[in-house]
N, C-alpha and C. Protein backbone atom coordinates (compact mmCIF):
# COMPACT_ATOMS: atom_id res chain seq x y z
N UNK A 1 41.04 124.63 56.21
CA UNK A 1 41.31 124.92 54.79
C UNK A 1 39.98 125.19 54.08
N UNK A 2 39.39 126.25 53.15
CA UNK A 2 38.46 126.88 52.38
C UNK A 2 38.92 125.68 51.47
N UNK A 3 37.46 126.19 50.70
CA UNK A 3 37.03 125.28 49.85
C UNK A 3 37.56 125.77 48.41
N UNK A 4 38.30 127.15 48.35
CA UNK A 4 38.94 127.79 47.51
C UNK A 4 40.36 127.21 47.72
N UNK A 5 40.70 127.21 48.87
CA UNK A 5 42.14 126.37 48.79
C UNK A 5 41.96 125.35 48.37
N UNK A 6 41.03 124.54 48.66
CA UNK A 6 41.24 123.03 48.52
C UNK A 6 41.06 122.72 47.00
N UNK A 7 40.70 123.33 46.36
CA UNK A 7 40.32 123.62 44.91
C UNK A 7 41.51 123.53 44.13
N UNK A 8 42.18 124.82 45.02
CA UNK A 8 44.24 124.95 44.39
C UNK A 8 45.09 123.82 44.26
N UNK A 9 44.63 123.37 45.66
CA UNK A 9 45.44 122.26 45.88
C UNK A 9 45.32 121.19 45.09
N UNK A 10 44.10 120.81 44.89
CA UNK A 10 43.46 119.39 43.79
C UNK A 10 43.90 120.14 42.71
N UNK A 11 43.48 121.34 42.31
CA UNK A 11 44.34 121.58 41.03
C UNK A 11 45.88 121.28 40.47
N UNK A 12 46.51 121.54 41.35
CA UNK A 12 48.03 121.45 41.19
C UNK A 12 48.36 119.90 41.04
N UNK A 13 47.76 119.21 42.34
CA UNK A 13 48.46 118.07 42.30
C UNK A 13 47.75 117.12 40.87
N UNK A 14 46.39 117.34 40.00
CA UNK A 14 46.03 117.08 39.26
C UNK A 14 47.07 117.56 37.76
N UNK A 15 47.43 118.69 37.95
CA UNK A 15 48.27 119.31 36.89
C UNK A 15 49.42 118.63 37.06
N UNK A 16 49.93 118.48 38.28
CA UNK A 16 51.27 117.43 38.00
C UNK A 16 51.87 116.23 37.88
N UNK A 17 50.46 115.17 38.10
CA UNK A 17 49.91 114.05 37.51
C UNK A 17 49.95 113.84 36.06
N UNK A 18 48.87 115.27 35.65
CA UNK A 18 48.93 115.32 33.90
C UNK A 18 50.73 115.47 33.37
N UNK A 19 51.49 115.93 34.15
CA UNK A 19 52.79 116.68 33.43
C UNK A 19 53.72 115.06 33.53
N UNK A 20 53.65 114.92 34.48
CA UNK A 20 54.00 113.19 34.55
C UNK A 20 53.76 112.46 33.48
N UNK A 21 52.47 112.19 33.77
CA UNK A 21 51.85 111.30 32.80
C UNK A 21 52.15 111.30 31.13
N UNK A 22 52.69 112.68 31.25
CA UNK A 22 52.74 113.14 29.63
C UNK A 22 53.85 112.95 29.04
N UNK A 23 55.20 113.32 30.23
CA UNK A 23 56.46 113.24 29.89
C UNK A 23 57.20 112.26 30.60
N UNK A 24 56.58 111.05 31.16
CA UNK A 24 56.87 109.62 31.80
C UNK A 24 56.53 108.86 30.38
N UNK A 25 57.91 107.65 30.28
CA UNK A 25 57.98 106.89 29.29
C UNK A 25 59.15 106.04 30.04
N UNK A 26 58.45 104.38 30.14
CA UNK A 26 58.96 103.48 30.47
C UNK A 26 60.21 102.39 29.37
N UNK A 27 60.90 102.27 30.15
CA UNK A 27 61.52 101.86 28.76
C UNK A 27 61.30 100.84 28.45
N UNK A 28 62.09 100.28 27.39
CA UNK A 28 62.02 98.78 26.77
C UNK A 28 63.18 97.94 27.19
N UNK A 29 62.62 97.14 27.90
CA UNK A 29 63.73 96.36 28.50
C UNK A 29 63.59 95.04 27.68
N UNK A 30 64.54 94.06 27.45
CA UNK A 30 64.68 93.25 26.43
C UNK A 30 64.96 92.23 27.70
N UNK A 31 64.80 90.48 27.31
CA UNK A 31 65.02 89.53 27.55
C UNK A 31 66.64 89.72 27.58
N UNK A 32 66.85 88.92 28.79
CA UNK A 32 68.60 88.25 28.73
C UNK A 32 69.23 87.67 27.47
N UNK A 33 68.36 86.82 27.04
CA UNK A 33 68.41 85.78 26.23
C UNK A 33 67.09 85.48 25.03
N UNK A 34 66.85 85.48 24.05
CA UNK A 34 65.36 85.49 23.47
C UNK A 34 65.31 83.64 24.27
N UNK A 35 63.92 83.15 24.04
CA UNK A 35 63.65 81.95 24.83
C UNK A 35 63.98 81.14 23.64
N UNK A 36 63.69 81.31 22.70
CA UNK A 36 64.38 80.36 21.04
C UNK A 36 65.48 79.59 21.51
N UNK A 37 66.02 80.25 22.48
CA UNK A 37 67.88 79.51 22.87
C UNK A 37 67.54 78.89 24.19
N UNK A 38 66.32 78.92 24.92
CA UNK A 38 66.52 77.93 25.43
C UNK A 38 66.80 76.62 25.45
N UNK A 39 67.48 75.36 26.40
CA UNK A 39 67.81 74.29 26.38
C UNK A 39 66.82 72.92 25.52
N UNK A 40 66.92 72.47 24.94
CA UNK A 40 66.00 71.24 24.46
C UNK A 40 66.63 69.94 25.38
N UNK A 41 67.65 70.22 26.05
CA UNK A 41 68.17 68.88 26.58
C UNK A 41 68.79 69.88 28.46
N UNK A 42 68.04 69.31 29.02
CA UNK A 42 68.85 69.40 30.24
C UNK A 42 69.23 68.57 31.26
N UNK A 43 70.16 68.41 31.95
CA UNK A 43 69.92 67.71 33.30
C UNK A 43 68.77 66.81 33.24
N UNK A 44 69.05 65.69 32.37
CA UNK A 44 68.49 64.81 32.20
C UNK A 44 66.89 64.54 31.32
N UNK A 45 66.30 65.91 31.54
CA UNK A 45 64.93 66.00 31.01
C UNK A 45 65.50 66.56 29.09
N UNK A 46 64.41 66.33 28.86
CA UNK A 46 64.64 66.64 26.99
C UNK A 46 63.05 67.31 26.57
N UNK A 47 63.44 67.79 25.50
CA UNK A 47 62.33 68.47 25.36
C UNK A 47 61.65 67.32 24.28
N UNK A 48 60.04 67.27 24.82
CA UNK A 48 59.25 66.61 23.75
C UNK A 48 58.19 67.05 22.88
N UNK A 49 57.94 67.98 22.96
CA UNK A 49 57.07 69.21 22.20
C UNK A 49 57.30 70.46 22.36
N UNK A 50 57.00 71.21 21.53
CA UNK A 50 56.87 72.11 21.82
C UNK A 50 55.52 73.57 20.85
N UNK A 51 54.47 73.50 21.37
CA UNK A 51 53.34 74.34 20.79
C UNK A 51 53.21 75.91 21.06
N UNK A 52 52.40 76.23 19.89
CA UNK A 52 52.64 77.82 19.29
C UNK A 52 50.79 78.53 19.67
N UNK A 53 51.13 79.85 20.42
CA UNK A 53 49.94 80.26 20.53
C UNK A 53 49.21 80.56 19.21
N UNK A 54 47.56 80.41 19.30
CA UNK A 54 46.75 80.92 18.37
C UNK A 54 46.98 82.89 18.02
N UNK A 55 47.27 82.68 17.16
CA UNK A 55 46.80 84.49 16.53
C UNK A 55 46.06 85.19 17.58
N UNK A 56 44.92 84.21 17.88
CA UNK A 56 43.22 85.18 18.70
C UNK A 56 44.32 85.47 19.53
N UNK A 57 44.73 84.54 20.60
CA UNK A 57 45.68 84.58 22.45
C UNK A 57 46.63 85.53 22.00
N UNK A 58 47.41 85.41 21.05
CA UNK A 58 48.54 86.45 20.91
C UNK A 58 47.95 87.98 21.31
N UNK A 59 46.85 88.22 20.28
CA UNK A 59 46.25 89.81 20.18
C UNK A 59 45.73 89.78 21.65
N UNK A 60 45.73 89.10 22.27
CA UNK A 60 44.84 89.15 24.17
C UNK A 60 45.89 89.17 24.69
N UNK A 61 47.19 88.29 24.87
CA UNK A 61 48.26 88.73 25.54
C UNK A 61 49.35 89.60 25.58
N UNK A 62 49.47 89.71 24.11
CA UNK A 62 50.68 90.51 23.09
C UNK A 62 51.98 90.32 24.04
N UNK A 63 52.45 89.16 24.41
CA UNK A 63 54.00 88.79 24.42
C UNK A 63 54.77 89.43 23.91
N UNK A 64 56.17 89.88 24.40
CA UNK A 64 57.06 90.17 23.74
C UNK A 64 57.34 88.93 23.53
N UNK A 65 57.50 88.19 24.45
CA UNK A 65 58.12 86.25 23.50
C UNK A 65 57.21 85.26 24.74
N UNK A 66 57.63 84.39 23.94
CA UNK A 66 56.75 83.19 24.87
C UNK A 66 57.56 81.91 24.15
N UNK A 67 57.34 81.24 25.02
CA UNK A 67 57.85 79.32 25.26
C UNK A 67 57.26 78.69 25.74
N UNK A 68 56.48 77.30 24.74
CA UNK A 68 55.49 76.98 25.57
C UNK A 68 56.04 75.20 25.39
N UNK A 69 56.32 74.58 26.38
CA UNK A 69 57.62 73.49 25.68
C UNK A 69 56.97 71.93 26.77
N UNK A 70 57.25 70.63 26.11
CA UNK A 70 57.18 69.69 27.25
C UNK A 70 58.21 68.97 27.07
N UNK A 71 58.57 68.76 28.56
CA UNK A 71 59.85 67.77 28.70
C UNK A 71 59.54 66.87 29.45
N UNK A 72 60.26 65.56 29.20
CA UNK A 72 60.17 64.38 29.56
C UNK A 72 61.53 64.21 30.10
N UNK A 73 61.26 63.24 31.25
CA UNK A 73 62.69 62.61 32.19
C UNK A 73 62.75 61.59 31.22
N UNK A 74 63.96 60.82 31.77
CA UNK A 74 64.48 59.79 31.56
C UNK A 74 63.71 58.42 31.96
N UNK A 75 62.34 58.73 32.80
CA UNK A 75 61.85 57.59 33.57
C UNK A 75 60.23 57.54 32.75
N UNK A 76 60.67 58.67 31.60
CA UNK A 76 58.94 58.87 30.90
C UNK A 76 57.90 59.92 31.37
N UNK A 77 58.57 60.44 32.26
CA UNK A 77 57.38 61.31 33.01
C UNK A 77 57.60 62.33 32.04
N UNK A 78 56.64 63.52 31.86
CA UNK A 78 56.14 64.42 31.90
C UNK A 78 56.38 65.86 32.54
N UNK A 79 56.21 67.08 32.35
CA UNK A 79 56.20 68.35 32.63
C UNK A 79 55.64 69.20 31.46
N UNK A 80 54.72 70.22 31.70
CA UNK A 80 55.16 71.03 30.63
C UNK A 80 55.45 72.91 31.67
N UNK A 81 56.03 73.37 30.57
CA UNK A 81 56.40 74.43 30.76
C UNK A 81 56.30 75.80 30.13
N UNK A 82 55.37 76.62 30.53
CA UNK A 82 55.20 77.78 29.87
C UNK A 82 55.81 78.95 30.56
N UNK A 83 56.79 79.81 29.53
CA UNK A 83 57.19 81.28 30.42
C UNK A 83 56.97 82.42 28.83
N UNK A 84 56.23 83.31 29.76
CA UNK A 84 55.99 84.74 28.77
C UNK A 84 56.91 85.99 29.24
N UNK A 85 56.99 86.83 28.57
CA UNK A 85 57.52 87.62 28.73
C UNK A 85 57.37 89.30 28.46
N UNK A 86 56.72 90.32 29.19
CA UNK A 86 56.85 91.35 28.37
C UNK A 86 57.51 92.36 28.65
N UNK A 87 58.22 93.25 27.84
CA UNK A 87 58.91 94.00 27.74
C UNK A 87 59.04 95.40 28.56
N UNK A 88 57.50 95.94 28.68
CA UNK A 88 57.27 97.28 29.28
C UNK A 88 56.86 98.17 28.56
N UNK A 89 57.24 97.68 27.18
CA UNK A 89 56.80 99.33 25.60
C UNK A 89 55.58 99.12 25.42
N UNK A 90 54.92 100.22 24.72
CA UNK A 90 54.15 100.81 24.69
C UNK A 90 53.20 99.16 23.77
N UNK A 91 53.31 98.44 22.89
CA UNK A 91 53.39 97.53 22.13
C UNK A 91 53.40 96.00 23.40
N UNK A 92 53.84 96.15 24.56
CA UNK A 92 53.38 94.78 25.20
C UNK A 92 52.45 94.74 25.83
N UNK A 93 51.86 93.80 26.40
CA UNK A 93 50.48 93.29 27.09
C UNK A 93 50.78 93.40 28.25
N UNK A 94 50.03 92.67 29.46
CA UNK A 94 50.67 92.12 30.76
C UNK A 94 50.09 90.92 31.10
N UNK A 95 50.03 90.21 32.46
CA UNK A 95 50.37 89.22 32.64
C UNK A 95 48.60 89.22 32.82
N UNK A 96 48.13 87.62 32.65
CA UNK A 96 46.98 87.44 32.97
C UNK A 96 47.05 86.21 34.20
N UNK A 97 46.40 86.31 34.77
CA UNK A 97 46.74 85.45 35.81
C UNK A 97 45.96 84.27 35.79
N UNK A 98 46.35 82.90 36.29
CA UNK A 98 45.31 81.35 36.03
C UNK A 98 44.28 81.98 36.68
N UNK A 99 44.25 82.77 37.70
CA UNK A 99 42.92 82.60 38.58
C UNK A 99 41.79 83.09 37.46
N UNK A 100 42.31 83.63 36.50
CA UNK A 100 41.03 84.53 35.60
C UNK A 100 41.26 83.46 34.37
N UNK A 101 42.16 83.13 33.97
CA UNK A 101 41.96 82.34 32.61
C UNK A 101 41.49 80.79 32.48
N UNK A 102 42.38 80.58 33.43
CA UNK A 102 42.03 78.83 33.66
C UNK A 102 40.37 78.49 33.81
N UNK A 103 39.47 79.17 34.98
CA UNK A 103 38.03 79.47 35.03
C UNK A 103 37.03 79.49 33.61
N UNK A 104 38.04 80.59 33.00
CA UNK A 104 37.41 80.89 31.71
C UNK A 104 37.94 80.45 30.70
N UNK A 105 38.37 79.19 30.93
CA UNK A 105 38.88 77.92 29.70
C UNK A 105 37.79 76.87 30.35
N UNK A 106 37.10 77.07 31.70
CA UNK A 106 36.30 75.37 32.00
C UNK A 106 36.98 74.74 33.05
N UNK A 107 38.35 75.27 33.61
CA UNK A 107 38.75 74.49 34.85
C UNK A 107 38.20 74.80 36.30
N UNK A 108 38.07 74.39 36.76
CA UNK A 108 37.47 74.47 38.32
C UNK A 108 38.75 74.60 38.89
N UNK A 109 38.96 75.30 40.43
CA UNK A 109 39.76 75.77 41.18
C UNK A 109 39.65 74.54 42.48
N UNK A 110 40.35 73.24 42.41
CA UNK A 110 39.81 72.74 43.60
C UNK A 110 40.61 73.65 44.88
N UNK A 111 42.20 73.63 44.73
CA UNK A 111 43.23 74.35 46.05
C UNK A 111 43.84 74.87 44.99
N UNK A 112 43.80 76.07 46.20
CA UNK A 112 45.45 76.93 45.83
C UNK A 112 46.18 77.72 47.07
N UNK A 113 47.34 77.68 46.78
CA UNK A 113 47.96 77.91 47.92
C UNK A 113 49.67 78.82 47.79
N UNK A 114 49.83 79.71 48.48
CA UNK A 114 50.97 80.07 48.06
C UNK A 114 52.21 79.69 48.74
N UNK A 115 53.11 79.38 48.71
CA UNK A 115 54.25 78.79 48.80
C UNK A 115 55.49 79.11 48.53
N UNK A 116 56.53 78.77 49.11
CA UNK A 116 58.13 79.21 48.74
C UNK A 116 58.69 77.97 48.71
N UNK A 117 59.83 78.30 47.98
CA UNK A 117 61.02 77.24 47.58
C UNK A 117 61.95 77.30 47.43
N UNK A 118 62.95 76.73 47.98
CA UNK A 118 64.41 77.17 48.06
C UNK A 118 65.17 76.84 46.94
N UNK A 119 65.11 77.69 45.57
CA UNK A 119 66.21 76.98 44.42
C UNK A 119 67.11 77.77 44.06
N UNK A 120 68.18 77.31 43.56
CA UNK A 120 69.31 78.04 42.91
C UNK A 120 69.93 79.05 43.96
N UNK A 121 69.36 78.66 45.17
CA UNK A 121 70.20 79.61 46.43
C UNK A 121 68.89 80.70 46.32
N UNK A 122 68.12 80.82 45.63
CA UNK A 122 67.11 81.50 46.21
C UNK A 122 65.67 81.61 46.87
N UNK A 123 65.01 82.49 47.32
CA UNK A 123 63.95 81.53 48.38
C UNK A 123 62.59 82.70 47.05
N UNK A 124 62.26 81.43 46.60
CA UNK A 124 61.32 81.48 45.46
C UNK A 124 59.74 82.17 45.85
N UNK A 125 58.77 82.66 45.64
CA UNK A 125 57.39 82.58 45.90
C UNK A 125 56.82 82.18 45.05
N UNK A 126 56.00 81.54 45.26
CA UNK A 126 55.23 80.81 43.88
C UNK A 126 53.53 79.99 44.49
N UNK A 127 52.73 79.74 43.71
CA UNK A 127 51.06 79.47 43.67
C UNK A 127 51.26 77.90 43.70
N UNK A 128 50.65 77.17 43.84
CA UNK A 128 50.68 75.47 43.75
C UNK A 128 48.96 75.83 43.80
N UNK A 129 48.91 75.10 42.94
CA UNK A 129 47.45 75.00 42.71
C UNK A 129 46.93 73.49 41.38
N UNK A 130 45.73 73.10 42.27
CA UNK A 130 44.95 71.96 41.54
C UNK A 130 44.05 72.31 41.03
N UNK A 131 43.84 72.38 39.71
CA UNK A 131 42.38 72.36 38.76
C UNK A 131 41.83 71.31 38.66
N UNK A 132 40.35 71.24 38.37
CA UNK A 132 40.05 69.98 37.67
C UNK A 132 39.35 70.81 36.39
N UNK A 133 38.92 69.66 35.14
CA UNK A 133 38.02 69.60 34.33
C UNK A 133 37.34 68.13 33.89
N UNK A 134 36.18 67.96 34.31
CA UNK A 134 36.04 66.50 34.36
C UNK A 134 36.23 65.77 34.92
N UNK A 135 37.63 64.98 34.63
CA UNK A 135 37.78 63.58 35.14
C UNK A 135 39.21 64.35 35.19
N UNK A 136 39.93 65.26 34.45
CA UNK A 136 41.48 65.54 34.33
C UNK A 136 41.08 66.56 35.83
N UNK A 137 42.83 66.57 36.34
CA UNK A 137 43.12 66.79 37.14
C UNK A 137 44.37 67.66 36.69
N UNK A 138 44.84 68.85 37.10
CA UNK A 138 46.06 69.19 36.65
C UNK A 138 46.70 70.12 37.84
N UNK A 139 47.98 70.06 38.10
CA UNK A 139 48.72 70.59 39.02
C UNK A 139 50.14 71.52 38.25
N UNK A 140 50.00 72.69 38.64
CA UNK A 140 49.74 73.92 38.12
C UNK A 140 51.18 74.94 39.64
N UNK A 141 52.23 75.21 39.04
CA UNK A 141 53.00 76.18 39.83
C UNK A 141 53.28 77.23 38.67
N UNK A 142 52.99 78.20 39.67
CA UNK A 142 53.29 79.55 39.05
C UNK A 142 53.67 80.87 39.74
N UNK A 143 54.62 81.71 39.19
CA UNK A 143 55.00 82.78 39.76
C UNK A 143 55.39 84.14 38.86
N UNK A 144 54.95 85.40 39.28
CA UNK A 144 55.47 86.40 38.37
C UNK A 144 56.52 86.68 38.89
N UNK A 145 57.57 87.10 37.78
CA UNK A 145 58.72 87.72 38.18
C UNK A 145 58.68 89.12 37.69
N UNK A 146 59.53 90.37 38.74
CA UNK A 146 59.54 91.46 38.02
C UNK A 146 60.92 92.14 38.42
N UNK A 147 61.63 92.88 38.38
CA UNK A 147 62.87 93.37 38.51
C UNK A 147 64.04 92.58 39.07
N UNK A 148 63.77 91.12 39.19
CA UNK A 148 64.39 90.25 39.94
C UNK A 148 63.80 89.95 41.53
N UNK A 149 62.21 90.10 40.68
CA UNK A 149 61.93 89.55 42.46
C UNK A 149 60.65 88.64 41.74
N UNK A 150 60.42 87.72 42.88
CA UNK A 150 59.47 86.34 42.74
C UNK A 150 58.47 86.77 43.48
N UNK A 151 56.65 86.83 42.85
CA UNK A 151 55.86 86.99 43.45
C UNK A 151 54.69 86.33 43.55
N UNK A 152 53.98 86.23 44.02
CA UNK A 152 52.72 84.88 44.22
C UNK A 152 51.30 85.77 44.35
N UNK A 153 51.07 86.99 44.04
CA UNK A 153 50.21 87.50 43.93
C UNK A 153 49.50 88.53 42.94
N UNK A 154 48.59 88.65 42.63
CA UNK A 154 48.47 89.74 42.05
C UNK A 154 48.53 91.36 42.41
N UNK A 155 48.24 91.29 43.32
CA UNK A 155 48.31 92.52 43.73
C UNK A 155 49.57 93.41 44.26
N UNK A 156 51.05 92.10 44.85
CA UNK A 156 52.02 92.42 44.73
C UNK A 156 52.86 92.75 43.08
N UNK A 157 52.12 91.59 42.51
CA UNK A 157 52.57 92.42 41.13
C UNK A 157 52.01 93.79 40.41
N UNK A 158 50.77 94.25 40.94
CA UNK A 158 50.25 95.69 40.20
C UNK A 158 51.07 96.73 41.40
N UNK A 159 51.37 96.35 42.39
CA UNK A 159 52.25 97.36 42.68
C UNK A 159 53.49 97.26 43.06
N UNK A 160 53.94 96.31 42.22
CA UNK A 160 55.37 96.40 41.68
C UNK A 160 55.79 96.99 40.55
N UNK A 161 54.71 96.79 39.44
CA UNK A 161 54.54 97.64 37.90
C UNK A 161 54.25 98.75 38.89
N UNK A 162 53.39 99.45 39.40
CA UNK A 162 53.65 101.11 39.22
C UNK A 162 55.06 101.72 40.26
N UNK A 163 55.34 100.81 41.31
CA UNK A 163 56.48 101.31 41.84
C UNK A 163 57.57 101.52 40.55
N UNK A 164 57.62 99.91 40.35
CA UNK A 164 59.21 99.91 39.22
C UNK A 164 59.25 101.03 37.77
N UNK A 165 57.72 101.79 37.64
CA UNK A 165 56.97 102.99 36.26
C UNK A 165 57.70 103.86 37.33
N UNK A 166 57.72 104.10 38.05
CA UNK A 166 57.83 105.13 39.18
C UNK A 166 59.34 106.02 39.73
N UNK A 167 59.71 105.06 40.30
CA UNK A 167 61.10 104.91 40.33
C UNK A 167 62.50 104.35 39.17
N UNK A 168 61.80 103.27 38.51
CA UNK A 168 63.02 102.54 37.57
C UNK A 168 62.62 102.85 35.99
N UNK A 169 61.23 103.74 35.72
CA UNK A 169 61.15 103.68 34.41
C UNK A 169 60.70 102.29 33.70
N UNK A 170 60.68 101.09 34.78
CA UNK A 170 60.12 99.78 34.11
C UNK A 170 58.86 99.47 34.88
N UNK A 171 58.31 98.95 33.47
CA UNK A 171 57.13 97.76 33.86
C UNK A 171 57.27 96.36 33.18
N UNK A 172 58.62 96.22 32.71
CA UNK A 172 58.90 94.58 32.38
C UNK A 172 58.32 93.70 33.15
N UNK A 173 57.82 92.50 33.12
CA UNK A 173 57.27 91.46 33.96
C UNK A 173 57.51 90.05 33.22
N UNK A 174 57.74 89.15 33.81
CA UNK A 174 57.62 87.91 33.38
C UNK A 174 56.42 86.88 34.05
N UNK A 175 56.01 85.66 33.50
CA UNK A 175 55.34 84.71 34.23
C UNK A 175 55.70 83.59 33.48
N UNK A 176 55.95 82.49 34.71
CA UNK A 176 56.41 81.14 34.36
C UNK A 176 54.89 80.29 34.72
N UNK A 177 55.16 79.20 34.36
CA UNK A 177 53.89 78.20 34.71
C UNK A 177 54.65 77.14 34.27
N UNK A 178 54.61 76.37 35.40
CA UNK A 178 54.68 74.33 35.30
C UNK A 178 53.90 74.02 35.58
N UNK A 179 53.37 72.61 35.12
CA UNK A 179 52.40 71.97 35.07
C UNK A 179 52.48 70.55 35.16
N UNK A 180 51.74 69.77 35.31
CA UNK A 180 51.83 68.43 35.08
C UNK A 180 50.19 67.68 35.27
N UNK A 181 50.08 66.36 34.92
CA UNK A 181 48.50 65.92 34.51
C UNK A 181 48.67 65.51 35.59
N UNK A 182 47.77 65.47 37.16
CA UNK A 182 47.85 65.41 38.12
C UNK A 182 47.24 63.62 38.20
N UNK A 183 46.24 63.23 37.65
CA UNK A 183 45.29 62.13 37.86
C UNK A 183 45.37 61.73 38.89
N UNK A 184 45.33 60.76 39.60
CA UNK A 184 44.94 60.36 41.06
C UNK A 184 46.07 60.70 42.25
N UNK A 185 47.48 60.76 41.32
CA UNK A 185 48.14 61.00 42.87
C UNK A 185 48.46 62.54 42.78
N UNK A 186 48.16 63.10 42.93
CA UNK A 186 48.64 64.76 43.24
C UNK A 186 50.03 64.57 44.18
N UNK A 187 50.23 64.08 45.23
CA UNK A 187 51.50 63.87 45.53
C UNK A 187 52.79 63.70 44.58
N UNK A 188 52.68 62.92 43.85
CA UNK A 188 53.39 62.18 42.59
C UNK A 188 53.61 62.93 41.94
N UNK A 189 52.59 63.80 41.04
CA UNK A 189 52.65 65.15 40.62
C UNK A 189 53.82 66.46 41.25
N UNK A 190 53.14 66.00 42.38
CA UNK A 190 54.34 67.54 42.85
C UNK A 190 55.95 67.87 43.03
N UNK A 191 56.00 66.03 43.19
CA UNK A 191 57.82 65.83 43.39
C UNK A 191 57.96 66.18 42.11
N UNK A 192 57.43 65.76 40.91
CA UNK A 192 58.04 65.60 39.52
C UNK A 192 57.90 67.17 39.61
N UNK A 193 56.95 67.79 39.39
CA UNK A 193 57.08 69.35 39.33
C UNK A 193 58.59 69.60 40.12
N UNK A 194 58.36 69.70 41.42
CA UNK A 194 59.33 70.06 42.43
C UNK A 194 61.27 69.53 41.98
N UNK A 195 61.11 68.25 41.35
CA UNK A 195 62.45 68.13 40.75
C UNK A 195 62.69 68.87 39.62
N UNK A 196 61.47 69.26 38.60
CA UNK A 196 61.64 69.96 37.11
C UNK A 196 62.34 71.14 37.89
N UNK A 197 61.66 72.38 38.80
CA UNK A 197 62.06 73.58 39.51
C UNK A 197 63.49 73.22 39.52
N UNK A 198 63.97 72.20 40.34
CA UNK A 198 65.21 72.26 40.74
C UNK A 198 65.86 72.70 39.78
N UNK A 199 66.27 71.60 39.10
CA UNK A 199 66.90 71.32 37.80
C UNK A 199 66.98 72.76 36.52
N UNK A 200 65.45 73.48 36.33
CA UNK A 200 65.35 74.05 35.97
C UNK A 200 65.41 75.87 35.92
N UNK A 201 64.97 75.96 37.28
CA UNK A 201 65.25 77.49 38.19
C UNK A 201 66.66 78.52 37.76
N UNK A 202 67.52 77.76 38.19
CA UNK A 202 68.60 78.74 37.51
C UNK A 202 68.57 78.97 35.88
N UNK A 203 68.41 78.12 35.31
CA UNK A 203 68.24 78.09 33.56
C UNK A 203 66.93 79.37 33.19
N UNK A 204 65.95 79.14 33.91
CA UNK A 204 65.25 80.22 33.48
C UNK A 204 65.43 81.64 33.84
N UNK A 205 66.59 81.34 34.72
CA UNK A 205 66.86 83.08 35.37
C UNK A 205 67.43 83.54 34.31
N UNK A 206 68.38 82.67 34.01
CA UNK A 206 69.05 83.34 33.05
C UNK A 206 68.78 83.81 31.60
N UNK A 207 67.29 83.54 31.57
CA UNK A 207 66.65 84.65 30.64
C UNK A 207 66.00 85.58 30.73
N UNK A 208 66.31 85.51 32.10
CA UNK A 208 65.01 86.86 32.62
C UNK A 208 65.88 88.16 32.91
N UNK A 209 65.55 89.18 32.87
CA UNK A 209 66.27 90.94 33.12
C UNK A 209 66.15 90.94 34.69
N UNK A 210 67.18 91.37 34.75
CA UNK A 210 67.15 91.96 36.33
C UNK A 210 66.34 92.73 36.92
């Protein structure tokens, strides 16, 4: 192939990139449910706070919605629970991941590890991971969701956004995060996480888009 063909060729497929690009528009896909209606009382846990992002984080993440909530069992323990959400329009953000924010809040990365879990009849992917800061200790599950699939990576999620731009017209995405104050037993920590999932897994599907 000449260097005159090859010229044509980069031309065209460059021109039909631009024609794409120009007349490709993803839509706006909306929450199942806004998160406002989520549960304050479930299967035993209740909600005991619940806190509101700063203005600054909003303009850095631009959520279509967010829930940032803690629930307590019946035995006193602890969870908290954060899920964001964005839409896909032109007006939402995307997901930032702990590995970049948590660092750049002051937490140290002691493990992380990716993992599955069998809830609600489905086989989950999700991060388990221990921070420290100091003397605190915190234990940390998280997973993006995107067209109805569970992912534990980043890079499965950037090319799930351009497949789902591609084929489905969406780049909706969600991210959940549980948490709990890990202090000396990290074991201890993880059942309580691991029972919140149970309990909780189907309830959050059902605010998420297919």
């Amino acid at each position: 192939m000449n260097l005159r063909i090859r010229f044509v060729v980069l031309y065209v497929v460059l021109a039909g990139m631009a024609a794409y690009m120009s007349f490709h528009r993803d839509l706006i896909v909306p929450l199942a449910r806004p998160f406002a209606e989520f549960p304050p009382v479930h299967a035993g846990w209740r909600m005991a706070g619940q806190s509101s992002l700063s203005e600054n984080v909003i303009k850095v993440l631009m959520p279509t919605d967010y829930l940032s909530r803690r629930y307590v069992a019946e035995d006193g323990t602890t969870v908290d629970m954060y899920l964001s959400f964005f839409d896909g329009g032109p007006d939402s953000g995307g997901i930032h991941s702990p590995k970049h924010c948590m660092p750049g809040s002051g937490w140290f990365e002691m493990s992380t590890e990716r993992v599955t879990m069998e809830l609600g009849g489905e086989t989950v992917k999700l991060v388990r991971a221990v921070y420290a800061m100091g003397e605190q200790r915190e234990l940390i599950y998280y997973w993006f969701d995107m067209l109805g699939r569970t992912m534990s990576d980043e890079y499965s999620l950037k090319l799930a956004a351009i497949t789902g731009s591609m084929f489905h017209n969406r780049r909706d995405q969600s991210f959940i995060r549980i948490s709990v104050q890990a202090r000396k037993d990290v074991q201890e920590a993880q059942k309580r996480i691991e029972d919140f999932l149970r309990d909780f897994y189907p309830v959050i599907q059902e605010f998420l888009p297919n």
